[in-house]
PDB file of N, CA and C in Angstrom:
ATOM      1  N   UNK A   1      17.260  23.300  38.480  1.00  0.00           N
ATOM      2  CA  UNK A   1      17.907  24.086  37.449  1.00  0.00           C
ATOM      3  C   UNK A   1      18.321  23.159  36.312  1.00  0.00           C
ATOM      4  N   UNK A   2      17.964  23.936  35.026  1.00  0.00           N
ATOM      5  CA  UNK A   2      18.582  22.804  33.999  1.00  0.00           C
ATOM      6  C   UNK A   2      19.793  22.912  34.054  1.00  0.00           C
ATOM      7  N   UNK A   3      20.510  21.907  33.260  1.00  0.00           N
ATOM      8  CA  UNK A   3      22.087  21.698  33.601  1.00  0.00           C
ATOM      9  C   UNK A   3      22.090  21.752  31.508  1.00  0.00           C
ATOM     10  N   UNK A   4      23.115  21.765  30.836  1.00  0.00           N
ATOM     11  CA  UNK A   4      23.390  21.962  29.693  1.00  0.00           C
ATOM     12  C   UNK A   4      24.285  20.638  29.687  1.00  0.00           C
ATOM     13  N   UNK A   5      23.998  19.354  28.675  1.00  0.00           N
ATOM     14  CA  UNK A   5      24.622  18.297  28.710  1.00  0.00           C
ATOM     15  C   UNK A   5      25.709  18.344  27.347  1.00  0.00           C
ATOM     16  N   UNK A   6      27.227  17.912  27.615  1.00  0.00           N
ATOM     17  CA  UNK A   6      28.031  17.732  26.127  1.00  0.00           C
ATOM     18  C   UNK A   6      28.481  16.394  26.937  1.00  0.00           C
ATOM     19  N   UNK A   7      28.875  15.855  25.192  1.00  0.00           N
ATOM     20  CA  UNK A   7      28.890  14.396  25.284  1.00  0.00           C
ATOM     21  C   UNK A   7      30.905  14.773  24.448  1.00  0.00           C
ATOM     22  N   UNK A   8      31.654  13.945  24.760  1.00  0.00           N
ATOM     23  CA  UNK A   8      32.999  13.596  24.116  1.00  0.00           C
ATOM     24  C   UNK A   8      32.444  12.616  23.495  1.00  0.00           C
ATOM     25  N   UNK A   9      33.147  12.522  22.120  1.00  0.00           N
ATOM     26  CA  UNK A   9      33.225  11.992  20.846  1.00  0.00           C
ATOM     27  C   UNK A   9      33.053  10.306  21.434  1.00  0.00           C
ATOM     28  N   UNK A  10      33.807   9.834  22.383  1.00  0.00           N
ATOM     29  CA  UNK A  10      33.089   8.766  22.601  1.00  0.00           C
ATOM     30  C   UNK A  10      31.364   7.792  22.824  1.00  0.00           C
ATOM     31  N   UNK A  11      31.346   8.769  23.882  1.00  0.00           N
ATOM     32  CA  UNK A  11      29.441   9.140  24.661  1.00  0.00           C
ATOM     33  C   UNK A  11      28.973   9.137  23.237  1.00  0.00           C
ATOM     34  N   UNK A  12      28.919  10.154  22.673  1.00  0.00           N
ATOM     35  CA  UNK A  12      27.891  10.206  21.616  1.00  0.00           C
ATOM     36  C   UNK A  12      28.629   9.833  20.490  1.00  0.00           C
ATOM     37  N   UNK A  13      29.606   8.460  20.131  1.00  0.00           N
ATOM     38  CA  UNK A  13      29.458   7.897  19.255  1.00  0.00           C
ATOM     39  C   UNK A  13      28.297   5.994  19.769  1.00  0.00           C
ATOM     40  N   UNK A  14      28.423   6.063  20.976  1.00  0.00           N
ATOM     41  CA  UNK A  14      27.943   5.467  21.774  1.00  0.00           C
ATOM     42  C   UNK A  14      26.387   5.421  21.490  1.00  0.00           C
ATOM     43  N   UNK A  15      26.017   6.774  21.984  1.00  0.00           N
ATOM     44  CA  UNK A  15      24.993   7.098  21.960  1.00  0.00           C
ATOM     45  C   UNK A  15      23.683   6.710  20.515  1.00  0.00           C
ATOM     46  N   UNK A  16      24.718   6.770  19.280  1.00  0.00           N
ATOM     47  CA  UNK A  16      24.667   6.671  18.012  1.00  0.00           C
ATOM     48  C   UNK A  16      24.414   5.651  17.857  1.00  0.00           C
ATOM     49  N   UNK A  17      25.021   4.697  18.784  1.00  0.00           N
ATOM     50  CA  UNK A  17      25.002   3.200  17.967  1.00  0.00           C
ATOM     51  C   UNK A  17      23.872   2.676  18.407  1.00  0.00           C
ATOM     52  N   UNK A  18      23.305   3.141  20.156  1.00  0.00           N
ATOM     53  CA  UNK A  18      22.232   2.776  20.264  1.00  0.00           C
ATOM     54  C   UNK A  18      20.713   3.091  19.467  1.00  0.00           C
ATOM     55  N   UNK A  19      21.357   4.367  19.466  1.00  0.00           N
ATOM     56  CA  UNK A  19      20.062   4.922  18.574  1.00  0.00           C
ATOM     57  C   UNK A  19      19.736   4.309  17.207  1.00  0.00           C
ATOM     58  N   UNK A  20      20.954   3.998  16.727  1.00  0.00           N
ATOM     59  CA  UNK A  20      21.029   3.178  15.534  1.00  0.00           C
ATOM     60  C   UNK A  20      20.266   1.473  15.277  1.00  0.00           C
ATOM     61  N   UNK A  21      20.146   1.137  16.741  1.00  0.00           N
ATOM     62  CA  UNK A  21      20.290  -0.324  16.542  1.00  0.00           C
ATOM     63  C   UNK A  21      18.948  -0.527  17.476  1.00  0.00           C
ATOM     64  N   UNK A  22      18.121  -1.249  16.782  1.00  0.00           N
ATOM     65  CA  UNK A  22      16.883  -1.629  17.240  1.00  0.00           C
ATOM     66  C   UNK A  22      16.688  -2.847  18.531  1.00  0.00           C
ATOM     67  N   UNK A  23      17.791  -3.463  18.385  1.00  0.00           N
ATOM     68  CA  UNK A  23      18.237  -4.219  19.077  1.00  0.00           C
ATOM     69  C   UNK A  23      18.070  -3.816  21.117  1.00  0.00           C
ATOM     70  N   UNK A  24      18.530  -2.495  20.721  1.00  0.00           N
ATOM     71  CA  UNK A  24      19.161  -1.702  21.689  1.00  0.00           C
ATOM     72  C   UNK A  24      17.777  -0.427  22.330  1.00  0.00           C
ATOM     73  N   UNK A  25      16.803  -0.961  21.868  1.00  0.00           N
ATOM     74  CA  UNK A  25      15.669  -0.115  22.036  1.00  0.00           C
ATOM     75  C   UNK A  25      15.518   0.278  23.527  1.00  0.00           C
ATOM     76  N   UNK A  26      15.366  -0.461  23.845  1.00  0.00           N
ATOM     77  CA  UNK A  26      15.143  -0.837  25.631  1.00  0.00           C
ATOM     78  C   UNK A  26      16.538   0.008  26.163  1.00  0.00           C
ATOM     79  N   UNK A  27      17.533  -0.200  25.779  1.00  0.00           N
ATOM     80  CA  UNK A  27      18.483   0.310  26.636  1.00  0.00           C
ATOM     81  C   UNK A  27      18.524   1.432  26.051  1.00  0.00           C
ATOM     82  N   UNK A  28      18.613   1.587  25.105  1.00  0.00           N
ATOM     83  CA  UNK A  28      18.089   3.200  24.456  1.00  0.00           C
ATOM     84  C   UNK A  28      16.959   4.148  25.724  1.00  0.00           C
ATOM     85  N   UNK A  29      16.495   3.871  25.802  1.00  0.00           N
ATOM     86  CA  UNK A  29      15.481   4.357  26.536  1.00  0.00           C
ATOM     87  C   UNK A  29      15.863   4.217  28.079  1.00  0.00           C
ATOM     88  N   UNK A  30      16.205   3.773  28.932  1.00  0.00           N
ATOM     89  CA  UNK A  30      16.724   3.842  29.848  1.00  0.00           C
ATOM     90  C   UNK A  30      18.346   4.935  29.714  1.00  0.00           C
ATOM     91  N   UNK A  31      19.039   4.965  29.040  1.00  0.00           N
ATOM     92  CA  UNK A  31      20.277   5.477  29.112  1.00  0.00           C
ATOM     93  C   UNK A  31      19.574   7.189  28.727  1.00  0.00           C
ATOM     94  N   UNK A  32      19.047   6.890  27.732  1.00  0.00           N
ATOM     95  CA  UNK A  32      17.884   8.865  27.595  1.00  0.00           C
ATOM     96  C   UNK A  32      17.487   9.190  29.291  1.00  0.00           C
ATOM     97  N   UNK A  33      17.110   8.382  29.703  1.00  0.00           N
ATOM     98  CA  UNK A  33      15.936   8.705  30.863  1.00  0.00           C
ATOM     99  C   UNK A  33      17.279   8.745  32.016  1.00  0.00           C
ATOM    100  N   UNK A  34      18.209   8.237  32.096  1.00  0.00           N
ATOM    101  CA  UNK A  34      19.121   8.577  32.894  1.00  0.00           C
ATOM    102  C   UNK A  34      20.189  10.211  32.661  1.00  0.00           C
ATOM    103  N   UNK A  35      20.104  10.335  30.863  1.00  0.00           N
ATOM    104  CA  UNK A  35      20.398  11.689  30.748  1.00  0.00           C
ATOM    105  C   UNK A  35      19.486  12.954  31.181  1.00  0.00           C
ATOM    106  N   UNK A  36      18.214  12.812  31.030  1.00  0.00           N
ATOM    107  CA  UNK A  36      16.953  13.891  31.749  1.00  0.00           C
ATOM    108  C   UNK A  36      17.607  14.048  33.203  1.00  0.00           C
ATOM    109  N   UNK A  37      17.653  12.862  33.772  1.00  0.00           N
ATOM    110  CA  UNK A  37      17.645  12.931  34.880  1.00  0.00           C
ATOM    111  C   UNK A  37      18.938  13.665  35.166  1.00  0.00           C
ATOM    112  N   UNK A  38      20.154  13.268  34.646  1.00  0.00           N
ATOM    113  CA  UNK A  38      21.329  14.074  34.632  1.00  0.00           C
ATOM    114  C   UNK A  38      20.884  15.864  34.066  1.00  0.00           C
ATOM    115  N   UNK A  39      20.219  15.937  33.758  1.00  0.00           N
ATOM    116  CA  UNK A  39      20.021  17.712  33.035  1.00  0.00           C
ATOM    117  C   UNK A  39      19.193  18.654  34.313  1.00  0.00           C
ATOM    118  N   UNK A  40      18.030  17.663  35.020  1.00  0.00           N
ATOM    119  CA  UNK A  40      17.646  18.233  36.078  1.00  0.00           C
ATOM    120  C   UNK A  40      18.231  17.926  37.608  1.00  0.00           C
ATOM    121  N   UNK A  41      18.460  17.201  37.805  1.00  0.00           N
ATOM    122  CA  UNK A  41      18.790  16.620  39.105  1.00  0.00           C
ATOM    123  C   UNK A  41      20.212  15.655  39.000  1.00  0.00           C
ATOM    124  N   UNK A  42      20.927  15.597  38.966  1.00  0.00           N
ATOM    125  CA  UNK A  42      22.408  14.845  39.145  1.00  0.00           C
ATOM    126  C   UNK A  42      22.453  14.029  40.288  1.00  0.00           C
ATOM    127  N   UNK A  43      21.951  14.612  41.045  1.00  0.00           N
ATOM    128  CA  UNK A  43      21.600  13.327  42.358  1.00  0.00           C
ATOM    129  C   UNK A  43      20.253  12.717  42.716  1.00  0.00           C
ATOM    130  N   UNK A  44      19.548  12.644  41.881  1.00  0.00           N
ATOM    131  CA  UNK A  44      17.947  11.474  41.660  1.00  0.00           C
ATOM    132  C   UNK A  44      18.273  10.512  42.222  1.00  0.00           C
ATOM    133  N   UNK A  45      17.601  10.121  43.272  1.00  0.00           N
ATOM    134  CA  UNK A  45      18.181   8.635  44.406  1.00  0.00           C
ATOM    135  C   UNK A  45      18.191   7.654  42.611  1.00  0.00           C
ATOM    136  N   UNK A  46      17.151   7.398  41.576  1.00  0.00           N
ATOM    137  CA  UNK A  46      17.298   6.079  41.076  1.00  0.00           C
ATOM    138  C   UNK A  46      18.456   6.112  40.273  1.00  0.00           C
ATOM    139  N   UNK A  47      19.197   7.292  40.043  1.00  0.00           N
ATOM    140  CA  UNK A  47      20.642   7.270  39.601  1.00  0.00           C
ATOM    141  C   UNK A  47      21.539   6.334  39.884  1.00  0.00           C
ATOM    142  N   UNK A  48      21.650   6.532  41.608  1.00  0.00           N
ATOM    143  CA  UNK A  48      22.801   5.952  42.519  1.00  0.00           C
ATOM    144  C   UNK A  48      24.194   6.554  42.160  1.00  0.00           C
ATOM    145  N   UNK A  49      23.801   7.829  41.944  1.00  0.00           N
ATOM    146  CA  UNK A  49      25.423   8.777  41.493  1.00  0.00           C
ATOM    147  C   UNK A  49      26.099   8.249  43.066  1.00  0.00           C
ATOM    148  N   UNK A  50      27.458   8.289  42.361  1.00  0.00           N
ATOM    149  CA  UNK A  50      28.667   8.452  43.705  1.00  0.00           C
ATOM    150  C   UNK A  50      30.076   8.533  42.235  1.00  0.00           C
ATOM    151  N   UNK A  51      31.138   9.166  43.365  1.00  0.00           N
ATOM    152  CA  UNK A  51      32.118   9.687  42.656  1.00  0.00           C
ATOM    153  C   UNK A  51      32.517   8.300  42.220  1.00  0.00           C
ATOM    154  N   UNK A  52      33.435   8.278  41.021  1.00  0.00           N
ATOM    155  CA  UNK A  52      34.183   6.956  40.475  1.00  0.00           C
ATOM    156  C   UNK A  52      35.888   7.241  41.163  1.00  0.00           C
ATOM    157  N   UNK A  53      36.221   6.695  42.031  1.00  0.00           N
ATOM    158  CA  UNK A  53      37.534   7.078  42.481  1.00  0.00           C
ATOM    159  C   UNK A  53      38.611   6.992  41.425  1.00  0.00           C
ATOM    160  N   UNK A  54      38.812   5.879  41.420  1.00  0.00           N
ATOM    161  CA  UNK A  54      39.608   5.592  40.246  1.00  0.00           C
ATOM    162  C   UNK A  54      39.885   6.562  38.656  1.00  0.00           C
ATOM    163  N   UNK A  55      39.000   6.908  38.332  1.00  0.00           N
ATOM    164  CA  UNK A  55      38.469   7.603  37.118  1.00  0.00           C
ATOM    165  C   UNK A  55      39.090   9.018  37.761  1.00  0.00           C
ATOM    166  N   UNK A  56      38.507   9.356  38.488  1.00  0.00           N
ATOM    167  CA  UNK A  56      39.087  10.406  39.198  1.00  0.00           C
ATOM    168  C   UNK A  56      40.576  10.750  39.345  1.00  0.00           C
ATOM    169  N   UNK A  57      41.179  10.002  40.069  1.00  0.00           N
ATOM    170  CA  UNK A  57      42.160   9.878  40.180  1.00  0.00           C
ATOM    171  C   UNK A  57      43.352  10.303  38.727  1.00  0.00           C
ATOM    172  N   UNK A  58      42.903   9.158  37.847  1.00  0.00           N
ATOM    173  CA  UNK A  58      43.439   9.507  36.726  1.00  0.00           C
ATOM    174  C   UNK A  58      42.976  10.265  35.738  1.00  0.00           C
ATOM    175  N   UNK A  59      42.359  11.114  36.068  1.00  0.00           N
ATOM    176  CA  UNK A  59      41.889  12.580  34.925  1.00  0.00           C
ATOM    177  C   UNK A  59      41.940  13.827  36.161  1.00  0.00           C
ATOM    178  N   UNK A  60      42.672  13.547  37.245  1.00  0.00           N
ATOM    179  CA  UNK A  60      42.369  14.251  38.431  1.00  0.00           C
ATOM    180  C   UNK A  60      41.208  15.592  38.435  1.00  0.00           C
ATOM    181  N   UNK A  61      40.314  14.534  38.203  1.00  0.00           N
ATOM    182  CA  UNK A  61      39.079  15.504  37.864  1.00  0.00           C
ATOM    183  C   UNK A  61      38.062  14.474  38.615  1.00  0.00           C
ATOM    184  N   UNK A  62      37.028  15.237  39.367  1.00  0.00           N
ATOM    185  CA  UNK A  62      35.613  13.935  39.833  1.00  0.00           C
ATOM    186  C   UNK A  62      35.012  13.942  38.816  1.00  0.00           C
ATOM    187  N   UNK A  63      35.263  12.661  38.919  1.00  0.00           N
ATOM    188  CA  UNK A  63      34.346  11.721  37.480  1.00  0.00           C
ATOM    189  C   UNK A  63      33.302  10.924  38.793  1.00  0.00           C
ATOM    190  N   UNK A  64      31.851  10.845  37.937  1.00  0.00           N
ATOM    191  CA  UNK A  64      31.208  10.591  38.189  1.00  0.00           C
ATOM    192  C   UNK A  64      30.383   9.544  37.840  1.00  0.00           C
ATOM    193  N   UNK A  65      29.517   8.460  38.425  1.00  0.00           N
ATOM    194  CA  UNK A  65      29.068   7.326  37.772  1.00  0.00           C
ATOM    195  C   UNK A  65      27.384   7.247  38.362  1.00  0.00           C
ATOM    196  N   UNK A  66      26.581   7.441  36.830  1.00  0.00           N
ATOM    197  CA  UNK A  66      25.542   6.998  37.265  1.00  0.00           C
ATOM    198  C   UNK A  66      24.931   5.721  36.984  1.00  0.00           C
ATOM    199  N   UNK A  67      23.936   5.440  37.291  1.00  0.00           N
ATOM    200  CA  UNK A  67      23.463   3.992  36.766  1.00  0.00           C
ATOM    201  C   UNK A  67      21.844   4.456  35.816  1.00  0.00           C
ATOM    202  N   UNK A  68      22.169   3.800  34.683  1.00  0.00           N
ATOM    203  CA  UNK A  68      21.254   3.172  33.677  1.00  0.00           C
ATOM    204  C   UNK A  68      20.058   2.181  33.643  1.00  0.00           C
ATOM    205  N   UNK A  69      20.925   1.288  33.933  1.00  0.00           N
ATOM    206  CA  UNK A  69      20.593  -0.290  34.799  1.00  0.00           C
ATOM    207  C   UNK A  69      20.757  -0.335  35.719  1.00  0.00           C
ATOM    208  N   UNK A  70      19.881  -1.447  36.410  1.00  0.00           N
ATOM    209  CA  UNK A  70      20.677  -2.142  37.592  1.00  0.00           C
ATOM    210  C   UNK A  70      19.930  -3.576  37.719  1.00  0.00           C
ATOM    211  N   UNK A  71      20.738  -4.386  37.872  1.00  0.00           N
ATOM    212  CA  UNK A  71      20.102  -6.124  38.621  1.00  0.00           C
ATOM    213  C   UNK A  71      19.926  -6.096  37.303  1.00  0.00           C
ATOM    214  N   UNK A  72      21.222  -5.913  36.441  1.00  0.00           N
ATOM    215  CA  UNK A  72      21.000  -6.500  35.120  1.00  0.00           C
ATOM    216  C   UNK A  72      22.568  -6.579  34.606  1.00  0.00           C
ATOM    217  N   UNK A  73      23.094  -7.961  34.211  1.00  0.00           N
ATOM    218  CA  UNK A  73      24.361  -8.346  33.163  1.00  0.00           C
ATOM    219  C   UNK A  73      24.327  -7.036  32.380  1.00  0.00           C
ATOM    220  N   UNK A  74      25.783  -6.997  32.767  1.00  0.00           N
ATOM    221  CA  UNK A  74      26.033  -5.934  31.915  1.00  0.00           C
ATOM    222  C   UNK A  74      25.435  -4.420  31.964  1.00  0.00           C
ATOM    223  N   UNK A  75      25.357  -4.367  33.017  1.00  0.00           N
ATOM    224  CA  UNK A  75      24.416  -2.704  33.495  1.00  0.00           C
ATOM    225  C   UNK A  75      24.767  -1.786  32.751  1.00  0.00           C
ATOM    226  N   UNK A  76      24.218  -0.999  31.948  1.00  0.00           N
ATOM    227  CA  UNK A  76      24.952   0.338  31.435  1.00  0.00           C
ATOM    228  C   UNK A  76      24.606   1.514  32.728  1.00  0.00           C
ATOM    229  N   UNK A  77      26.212   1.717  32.452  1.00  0.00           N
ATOM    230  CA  UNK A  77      26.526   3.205  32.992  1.00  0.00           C
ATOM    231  C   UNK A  77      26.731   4.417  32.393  1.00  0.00           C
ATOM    232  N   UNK A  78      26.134   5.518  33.164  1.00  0.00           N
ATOM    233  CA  UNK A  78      27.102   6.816  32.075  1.00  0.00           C
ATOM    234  C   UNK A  78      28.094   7.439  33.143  1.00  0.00           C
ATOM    235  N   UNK A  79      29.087   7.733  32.737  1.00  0.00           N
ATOM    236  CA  UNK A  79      29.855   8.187  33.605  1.00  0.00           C
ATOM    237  C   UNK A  79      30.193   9.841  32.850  1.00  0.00           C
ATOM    238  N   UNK A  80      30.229  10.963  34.063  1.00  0.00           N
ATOM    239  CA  UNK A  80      30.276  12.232  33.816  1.00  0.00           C
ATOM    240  C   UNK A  80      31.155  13.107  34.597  1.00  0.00           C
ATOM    241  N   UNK A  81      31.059  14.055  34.511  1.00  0.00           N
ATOM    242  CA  UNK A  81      31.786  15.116  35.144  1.00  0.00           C
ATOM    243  C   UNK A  81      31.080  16.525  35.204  1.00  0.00           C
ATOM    244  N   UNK A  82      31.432  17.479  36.230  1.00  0.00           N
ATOM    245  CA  UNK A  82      31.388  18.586  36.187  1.00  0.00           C
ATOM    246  C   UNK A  82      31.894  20.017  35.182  1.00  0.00           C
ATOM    247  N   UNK A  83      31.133  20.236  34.733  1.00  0.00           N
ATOM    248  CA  UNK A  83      32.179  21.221  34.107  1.00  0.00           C
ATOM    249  C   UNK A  83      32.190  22.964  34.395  1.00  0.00           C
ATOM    250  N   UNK A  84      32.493  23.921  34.302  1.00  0.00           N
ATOM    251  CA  UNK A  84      32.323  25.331  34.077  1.00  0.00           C
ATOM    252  C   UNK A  84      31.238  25.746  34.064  1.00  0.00           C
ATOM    253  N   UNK A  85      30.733  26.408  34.489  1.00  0.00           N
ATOM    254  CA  UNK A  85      29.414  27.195  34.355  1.00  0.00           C
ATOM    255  C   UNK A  85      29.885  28.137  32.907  1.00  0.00           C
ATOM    256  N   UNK A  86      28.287  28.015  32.006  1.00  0.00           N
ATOM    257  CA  UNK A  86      28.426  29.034  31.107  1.00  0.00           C
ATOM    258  C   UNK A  86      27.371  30.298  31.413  1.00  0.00           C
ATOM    259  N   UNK A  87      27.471  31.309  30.299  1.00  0.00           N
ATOM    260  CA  UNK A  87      26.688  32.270  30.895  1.00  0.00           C
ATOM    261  C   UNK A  87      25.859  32.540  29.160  1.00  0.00           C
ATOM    262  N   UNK A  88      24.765  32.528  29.600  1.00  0.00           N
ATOM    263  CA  UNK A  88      23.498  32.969  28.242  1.00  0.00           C
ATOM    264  C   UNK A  88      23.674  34.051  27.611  1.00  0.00           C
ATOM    265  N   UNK A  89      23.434  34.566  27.182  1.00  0.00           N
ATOM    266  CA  UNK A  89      22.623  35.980  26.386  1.00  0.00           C
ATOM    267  C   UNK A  89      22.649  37.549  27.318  1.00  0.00           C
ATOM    268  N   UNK A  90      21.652  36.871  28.363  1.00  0.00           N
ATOM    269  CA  UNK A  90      21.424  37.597  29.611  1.00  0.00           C
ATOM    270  C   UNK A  90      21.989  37.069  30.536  1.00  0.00           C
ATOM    271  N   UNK A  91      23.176  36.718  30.684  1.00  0.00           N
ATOM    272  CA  UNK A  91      24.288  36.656  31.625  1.00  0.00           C
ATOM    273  C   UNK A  91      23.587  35.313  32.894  1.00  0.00           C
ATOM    274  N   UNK A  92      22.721  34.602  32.332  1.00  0.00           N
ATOM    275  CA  UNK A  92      22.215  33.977  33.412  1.00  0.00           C
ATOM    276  C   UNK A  92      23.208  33.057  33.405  1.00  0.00           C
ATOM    277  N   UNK A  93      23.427  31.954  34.566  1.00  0.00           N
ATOM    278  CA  UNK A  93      24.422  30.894  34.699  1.00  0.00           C
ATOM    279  C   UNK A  93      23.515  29.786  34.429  1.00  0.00           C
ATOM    280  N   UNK A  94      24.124  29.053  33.557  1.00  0.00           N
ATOM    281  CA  UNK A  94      23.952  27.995  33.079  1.00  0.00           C
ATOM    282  C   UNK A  94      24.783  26.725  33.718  1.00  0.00           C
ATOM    283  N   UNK A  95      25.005  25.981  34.330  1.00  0.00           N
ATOM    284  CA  UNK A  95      25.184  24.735  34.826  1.00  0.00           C
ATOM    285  C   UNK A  95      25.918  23.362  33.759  1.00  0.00           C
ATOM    286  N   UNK A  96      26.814  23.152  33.202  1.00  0.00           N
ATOM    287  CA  UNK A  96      27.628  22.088  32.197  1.00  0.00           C
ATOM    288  C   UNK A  96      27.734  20.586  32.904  1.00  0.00           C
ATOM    289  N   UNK A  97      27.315  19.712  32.505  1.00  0.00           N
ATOM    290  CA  UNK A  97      27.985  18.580  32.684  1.00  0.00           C
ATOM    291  C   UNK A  97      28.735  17.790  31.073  1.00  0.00           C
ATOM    292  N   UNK A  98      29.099  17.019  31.688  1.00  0.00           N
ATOM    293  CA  UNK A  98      30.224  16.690  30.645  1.00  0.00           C
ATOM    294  C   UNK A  98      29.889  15.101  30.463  1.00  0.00           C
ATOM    295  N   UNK A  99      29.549  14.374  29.814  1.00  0.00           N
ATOM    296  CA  UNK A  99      29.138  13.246  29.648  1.00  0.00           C
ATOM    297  C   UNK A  99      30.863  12.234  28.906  1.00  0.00           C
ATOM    298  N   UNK A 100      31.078  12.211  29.820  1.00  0.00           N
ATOM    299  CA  UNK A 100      32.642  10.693  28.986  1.00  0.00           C
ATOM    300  C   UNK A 100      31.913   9.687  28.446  1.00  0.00           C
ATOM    301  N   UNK A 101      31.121   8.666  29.578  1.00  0.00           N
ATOM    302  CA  UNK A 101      31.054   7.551  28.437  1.00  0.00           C
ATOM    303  C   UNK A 101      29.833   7.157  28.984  1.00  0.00           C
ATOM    304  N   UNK A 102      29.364   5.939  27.872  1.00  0.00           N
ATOM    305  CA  UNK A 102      28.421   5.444  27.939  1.00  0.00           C
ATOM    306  C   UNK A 102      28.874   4.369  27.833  1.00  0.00           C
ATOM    307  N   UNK A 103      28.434   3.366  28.929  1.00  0.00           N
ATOM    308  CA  UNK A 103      29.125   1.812  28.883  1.00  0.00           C
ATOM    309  C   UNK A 103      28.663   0.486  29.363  1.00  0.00           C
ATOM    310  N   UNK A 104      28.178  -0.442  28.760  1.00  0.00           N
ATOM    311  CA  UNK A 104      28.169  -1.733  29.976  1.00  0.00           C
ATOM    312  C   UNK A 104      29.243  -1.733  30.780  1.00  0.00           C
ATOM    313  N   UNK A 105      28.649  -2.215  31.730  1.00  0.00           N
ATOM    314  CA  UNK A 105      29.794  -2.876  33.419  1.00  0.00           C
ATOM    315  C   UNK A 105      29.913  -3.866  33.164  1.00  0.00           C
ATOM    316  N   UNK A 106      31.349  -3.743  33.468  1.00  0.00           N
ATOM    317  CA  UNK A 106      32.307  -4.928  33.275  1.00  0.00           C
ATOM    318  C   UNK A 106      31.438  -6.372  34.000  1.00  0.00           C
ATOM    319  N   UNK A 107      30.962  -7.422  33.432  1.00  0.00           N
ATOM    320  CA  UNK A 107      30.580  -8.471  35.074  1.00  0.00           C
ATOM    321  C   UNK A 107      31.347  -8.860  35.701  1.00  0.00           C
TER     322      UNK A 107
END
């Protein structure tokens, strides 16, 4: 099922800069290909989704962490959430995730 992706003003100022910066091509393209994957499937083994406790904790909401990278300085992550189901036109249910951030990991 498709899922309907929104980004907070952070994520997609994030998102912006990569797109912006040529530099950032490569990770550009991996962080897209980790959002597809977030729109159809949220749990794609090459994700490695698992809840972020912490994050959780303090938005007492499951926040979620996928991986971008991996076996790489500085891995980018996106970290997300669940949100509300919306409903279409024709009342079909639509599926929300909520995109917080887009980030290198800390090393």
């Amino acid at each position: 099922m498709q899922r309907k992706l929104r980004f907070t003003p952070t994520a997609a100022g994030v998102l912006k800069e990569l797109e912006n910066n040529p530099a950032f091509a490569s990770i550009l393209r991996q962080v897209r290909k980790t959002l597809g994957y977030l729109e159809t499937n949220p749990r794609h083994n090459s994700l490695q989704t698992h809840k972020h406790i912490a994050l959780s904790m303090r938005y007492k909401k499951e926040i979620f962490e996928a991986y971008a990278q991996q076996n790489t300085s500085a891995a980018y992550r996106v970290f997300w959430r669940y949100e509300d189901d919306e409903k279409d036109n024709k009342e079909n249910r639509i599926p929300v995730i909520t995109v917080i951030a887009i980030t290198p990991h800390p090393d």
